[in-house]
Protein backbone atom coordinates (compact mmCIF):
# COMPACT_ATOMS: atom_id res chain seq x y z
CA UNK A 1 -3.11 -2.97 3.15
CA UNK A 2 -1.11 -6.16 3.59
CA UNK A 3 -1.67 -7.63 0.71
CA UNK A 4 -0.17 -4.21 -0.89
CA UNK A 5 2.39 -4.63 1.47
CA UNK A 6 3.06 -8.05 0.28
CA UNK A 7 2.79 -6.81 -3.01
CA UNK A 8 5.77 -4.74 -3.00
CA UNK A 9 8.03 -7.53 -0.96
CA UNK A 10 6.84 -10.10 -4.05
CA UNK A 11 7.58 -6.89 -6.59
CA UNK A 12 4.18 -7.29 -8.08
CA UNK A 13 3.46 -4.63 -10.09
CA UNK A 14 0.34 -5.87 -11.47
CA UNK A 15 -1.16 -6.69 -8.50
CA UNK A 16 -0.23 -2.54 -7.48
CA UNK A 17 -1.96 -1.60 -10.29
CA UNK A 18 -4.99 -3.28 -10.08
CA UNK A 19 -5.56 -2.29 -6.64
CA UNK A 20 -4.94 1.41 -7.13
CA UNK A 21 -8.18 3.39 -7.40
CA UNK A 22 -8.31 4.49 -11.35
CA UNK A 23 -8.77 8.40 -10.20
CA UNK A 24 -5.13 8.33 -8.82
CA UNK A 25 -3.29 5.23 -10.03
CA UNK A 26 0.00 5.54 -11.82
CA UNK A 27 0.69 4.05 -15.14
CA UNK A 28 1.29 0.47 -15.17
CA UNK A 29 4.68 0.52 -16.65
CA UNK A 30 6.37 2.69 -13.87
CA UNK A 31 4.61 -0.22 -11.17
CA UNK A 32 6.09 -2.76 -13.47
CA UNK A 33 9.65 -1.40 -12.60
CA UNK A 34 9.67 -1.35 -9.05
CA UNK A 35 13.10 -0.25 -6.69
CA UNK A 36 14.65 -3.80 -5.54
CA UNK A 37 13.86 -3.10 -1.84
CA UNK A 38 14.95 -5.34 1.24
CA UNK A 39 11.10 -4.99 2.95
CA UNK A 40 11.56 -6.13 7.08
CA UNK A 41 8.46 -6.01 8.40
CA UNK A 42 4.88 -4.32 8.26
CA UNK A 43 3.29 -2.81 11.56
CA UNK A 44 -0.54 -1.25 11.51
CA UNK A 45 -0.40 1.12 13.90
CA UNK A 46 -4.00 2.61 13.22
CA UNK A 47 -7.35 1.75 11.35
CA UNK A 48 -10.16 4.15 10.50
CA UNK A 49 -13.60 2.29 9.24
CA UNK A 50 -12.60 0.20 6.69
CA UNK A 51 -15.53 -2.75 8.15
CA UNK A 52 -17.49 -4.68 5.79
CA UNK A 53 -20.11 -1.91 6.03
CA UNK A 54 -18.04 0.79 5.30
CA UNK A 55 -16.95 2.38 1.99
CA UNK A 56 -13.61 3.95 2.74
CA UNK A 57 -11.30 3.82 5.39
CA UNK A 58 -7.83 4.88 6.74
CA UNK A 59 -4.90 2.73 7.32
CA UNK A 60 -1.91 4.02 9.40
CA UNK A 61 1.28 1.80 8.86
CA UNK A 62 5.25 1.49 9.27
CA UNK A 63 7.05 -0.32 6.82
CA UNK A 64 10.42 -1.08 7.98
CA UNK A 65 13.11 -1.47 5.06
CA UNK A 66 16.66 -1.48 4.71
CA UNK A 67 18.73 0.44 2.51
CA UNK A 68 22.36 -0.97 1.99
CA UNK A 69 23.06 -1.71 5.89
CA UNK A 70 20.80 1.68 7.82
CA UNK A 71 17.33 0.64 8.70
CA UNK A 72 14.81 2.75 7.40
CA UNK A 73 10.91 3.25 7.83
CA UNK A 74 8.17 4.36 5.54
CA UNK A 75 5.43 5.86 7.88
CA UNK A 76 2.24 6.21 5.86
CA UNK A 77 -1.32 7.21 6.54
CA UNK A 78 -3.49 5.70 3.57
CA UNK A 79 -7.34 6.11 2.44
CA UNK A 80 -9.12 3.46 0.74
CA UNK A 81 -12.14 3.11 -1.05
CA UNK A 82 -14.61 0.06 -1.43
CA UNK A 83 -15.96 -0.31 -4.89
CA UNK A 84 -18.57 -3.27 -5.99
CA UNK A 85 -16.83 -5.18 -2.89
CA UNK A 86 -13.31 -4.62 -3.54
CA UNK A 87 -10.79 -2.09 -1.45
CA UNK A 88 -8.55 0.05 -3.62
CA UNK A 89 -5.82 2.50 -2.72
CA UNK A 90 -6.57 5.66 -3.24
CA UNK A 91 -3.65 7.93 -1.37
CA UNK A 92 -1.75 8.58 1.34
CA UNK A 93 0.08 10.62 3.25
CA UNK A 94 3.69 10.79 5.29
């Protein structure tokens, strides 16, 4: 999850894509154009599994953001997947 997070702060598009899970990722070209964004901060605020045993697990997070000069939050609950020992995004919800 952070390194997605950091992902977007960087506006690494590649690195979005290749950590996407293949049965839901987007085309590369529309991660390639990401939103300029002004990311603040990244809090976990809940984990579900997600150990070196398991094979999926659930990440609750806030991403705090600004847009022009109002604060704003992105409050996401996302499932992951483990596949031949790497984690990949699969969804999530708001």
């Amino acid at each position: 999850m952070r390194s997605r997070y950091s992902a977007y702060v960087l506006g690494n598009g590649a690195y979005l894509h290749r950590s996407w899970h293949s049965s839901t990722r987007p085309n590369k070209k529309s991660l390639m154009q990401l939103p300029p964004t002004d990311w603040q901060g990244l809090e976990i605020v809940r984990t579900e599994q997600g150990s070196g045993q398991d094979v999926s697990g659930v990440v609750e997070f806030i991403a705090h953001y600004r847009d022009g000069d109002q604060p704003q939050v992105l409050h996401e609950t996302s499932r992951f997947v483990r596949e031949a020992g790497r984690w990949y995004y699969v969804d999530g919800t708001y």
